[in-house]
PDB file of N, CA and C in Angstrom:
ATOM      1  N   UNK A   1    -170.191  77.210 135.219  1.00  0.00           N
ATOM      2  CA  UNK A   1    -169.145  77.720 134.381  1.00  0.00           C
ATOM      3  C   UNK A   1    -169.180  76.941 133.072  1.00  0.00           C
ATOM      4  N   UNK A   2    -168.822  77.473 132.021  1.00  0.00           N
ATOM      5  CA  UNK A   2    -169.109  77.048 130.689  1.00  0.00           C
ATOM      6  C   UNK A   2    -167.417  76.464 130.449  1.00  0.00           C
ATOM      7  N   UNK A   3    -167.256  75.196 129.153  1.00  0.00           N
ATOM      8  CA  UNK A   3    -165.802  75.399 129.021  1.00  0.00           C
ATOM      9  C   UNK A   3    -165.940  75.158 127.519  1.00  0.00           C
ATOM     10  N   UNK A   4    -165.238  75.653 126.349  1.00  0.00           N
ATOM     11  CA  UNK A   4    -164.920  75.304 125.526  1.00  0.00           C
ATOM     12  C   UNK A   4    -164.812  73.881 125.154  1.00  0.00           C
ATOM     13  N   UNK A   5    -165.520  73.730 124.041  1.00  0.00           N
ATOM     14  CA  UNK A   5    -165.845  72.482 123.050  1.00  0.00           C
ATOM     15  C   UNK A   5    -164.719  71.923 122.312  1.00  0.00           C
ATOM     16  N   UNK A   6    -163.934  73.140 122.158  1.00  0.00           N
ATOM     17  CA  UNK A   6    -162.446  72.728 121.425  1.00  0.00           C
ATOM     18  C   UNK A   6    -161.397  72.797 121.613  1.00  0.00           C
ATOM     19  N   UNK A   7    -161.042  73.655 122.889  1.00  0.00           N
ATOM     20  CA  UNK A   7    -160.102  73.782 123.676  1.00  0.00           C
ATOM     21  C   UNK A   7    -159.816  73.417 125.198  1.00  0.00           C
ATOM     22  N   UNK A   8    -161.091  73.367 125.524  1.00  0.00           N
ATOM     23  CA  UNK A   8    -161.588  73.244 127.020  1.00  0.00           C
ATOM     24  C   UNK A   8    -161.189  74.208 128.161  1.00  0.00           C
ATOM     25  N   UNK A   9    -161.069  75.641 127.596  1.00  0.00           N
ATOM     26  CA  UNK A   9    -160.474  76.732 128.033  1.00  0.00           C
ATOM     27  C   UNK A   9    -162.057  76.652 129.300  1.00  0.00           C
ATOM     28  N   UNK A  10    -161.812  77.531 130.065  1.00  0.00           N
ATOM     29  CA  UNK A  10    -163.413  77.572 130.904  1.00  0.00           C
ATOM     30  C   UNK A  10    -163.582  79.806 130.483  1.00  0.00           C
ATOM     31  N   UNK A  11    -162.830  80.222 129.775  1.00  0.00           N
ATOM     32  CA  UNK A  11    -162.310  81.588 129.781  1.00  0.00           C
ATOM     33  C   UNK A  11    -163.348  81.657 128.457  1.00  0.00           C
ATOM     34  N   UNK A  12    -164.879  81.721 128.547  1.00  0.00           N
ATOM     35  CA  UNK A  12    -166.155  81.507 127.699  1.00  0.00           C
ATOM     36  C   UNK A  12    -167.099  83.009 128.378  1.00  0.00           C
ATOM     37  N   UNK A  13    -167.209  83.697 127.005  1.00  0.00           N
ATOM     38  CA  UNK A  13    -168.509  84.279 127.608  1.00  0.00           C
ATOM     39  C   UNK A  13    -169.184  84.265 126.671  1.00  0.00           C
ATOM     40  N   UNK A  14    -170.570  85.655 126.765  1.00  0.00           N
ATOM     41  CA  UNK A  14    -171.442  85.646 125.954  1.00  0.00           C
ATOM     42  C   UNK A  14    -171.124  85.977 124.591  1.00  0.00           C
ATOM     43  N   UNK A  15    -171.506  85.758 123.128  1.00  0.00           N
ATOM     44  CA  UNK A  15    -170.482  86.245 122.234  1.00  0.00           C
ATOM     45  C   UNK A  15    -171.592  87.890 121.934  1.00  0.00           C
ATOM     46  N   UNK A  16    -171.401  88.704 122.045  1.00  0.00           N
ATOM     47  CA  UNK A  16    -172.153  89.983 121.482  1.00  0.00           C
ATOM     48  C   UNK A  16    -171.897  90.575 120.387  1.00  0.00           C
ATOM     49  N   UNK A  17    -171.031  89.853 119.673  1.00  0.00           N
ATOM     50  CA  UNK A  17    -170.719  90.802 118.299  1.00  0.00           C
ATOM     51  C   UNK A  17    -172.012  90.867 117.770  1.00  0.00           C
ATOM     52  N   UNK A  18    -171.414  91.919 116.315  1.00  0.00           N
ATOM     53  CA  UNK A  18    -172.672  91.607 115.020  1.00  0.00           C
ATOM     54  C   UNK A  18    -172.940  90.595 114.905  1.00  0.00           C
ATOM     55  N   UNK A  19    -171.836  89.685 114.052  1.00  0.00           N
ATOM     56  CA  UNK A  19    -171.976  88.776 113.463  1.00  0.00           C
ATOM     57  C   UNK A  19    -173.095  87.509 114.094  1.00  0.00           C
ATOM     58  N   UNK A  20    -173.025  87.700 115.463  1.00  0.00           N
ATOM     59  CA  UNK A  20    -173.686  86.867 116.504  1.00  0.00           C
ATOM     60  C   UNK A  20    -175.205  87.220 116.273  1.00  0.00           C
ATOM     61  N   UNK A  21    -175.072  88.873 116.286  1.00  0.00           N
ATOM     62  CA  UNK A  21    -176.431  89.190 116.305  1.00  0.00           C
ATOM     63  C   UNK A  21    -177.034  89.417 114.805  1.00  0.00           C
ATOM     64  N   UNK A  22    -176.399  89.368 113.931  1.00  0.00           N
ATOM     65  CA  UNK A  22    -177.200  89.253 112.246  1.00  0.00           C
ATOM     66  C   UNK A  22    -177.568  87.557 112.154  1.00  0.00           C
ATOM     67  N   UNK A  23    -176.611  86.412 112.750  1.00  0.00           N
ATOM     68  CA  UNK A  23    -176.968  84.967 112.498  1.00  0.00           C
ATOM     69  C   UNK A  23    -178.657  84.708 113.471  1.00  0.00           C
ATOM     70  N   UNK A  24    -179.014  86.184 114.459  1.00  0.00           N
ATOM     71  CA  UNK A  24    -180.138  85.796 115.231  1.00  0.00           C
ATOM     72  C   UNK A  24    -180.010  84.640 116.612  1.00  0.00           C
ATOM     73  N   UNK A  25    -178.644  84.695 116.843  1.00  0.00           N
ATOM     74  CA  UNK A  25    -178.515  84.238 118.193  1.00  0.00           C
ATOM     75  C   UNK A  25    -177.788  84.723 119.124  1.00  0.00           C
ATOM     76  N   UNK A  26    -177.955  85.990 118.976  1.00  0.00           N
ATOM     77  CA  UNK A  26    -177.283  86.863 119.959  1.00  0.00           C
ATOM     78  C   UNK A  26    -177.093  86.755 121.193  1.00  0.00           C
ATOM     79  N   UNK A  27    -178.279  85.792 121.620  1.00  0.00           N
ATOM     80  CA  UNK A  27    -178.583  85.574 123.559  1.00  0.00           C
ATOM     81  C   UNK A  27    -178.057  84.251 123.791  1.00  0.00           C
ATOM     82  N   UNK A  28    -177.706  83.295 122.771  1.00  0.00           N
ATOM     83  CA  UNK A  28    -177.503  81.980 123.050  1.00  0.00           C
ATOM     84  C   UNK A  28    -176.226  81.704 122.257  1.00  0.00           C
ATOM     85  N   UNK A  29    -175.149  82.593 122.151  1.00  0.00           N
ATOM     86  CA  UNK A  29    -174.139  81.829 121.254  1.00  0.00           C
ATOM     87  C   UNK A  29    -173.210  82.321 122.112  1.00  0.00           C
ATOM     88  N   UNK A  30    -172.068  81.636 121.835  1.00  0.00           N
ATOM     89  CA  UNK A  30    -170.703  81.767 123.509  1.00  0.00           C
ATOM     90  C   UNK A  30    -169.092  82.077 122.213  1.00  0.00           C
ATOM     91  N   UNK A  31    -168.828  82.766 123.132  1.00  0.00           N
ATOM     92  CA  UNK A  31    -167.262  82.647 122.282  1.00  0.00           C
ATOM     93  C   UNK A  31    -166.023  82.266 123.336  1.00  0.00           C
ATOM     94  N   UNK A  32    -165.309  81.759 122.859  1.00  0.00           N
ATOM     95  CA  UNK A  32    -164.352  81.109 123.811  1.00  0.00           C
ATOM     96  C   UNK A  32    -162.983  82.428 123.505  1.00  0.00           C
ATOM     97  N   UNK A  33    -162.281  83.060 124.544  1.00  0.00           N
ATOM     98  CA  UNK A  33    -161.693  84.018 124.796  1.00  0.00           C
ATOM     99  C   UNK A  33    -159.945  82.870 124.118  1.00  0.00           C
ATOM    100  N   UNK A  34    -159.595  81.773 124.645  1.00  0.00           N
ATOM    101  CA  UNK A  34    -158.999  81.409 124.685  1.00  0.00           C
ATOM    102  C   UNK A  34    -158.075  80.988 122.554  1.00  0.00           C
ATOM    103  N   UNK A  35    -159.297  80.192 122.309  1.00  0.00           N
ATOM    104  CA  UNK A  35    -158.790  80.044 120.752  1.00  0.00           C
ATOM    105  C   UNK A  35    -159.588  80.381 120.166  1.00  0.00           C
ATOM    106  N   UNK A  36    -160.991  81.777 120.138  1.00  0.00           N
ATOM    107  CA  UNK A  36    -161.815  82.456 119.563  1.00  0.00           C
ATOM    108  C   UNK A  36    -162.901  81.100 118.991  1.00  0.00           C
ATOM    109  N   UNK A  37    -163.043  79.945 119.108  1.00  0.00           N
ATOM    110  CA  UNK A  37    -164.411  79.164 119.095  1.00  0.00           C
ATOM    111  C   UNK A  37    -165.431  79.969 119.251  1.00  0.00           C
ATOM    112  N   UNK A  38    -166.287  79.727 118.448  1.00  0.00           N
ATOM    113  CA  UNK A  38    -167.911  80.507 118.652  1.00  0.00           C
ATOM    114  C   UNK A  38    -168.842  79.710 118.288  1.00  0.00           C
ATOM    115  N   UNK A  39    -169.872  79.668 119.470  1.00  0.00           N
ATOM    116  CA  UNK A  39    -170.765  78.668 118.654  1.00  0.00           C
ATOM    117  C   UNK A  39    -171.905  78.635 119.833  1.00  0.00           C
ATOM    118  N   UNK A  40    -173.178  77.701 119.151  1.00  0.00           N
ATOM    119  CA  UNK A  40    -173.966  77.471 120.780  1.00  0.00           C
ATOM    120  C   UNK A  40    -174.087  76.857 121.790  1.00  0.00           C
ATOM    121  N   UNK A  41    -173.552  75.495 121.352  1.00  0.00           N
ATOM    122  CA  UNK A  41    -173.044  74.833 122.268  1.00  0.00           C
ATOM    123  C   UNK A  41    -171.858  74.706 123.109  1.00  0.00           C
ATOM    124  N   UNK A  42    -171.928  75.014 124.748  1.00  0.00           N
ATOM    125  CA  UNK A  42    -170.383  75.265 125.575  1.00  0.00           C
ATOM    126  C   UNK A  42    -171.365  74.547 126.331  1.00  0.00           C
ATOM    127  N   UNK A  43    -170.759  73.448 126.604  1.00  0.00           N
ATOM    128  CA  UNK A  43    -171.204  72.601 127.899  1.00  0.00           C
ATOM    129  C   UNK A  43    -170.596  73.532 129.232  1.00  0.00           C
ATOM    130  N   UNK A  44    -171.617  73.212 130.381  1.00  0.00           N
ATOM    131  CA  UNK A  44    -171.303  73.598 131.532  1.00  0.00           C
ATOM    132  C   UNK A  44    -170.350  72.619 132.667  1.00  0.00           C
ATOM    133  N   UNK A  45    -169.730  73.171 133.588  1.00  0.00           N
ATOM    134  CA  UNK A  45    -169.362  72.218 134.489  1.00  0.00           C
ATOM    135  C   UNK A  45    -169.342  72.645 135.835  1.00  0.00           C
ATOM    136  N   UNK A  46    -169.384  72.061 136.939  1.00  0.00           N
ATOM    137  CA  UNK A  46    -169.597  73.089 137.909  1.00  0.00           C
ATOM    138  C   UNK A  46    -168.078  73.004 138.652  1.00  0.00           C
ATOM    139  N   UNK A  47    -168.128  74.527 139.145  1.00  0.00           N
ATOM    140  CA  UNK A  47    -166.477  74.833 139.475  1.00  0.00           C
ATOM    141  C   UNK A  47    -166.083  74.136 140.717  1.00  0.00           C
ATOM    142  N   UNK A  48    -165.102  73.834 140.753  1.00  0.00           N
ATOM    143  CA  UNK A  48    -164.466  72.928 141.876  1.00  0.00           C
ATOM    144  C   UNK A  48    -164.282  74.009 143.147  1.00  0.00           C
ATOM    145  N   UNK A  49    -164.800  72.897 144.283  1.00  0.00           N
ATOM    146  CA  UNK A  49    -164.071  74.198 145.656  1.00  0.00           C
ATOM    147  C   UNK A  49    -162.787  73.886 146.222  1.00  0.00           C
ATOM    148  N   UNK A  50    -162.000  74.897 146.492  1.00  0.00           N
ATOM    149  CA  UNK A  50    -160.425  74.289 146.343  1.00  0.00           C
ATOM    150  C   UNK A  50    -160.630  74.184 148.035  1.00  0.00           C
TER     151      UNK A  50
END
């Protein structure tokens, strides 16, 4: 699971806009759902088992 760099939301997916795909990183850039962060780096963490 990925979490946000600036919020630490874990609510991260792939980003698919244009804008993602005119900068040429369409497959590797993440947007954070939570406070709209976009970028390539989203560290991972692995999910806890409750």
């Amino acid at each position: 699971m990925r979490i946000c760099p600036k919020c630490k939301s874990t609510d991260v997916e792939a980003d698919l806009s244009a804008q993602s795909y005119g900068k040429g990183s369409f497959f590797n850039q993440y947007k954070c759902n939570n406070c709209g962060y976009t970028g390539i780096f989203f560290p991972e963490i692995k999910k806890k088992k409750d």
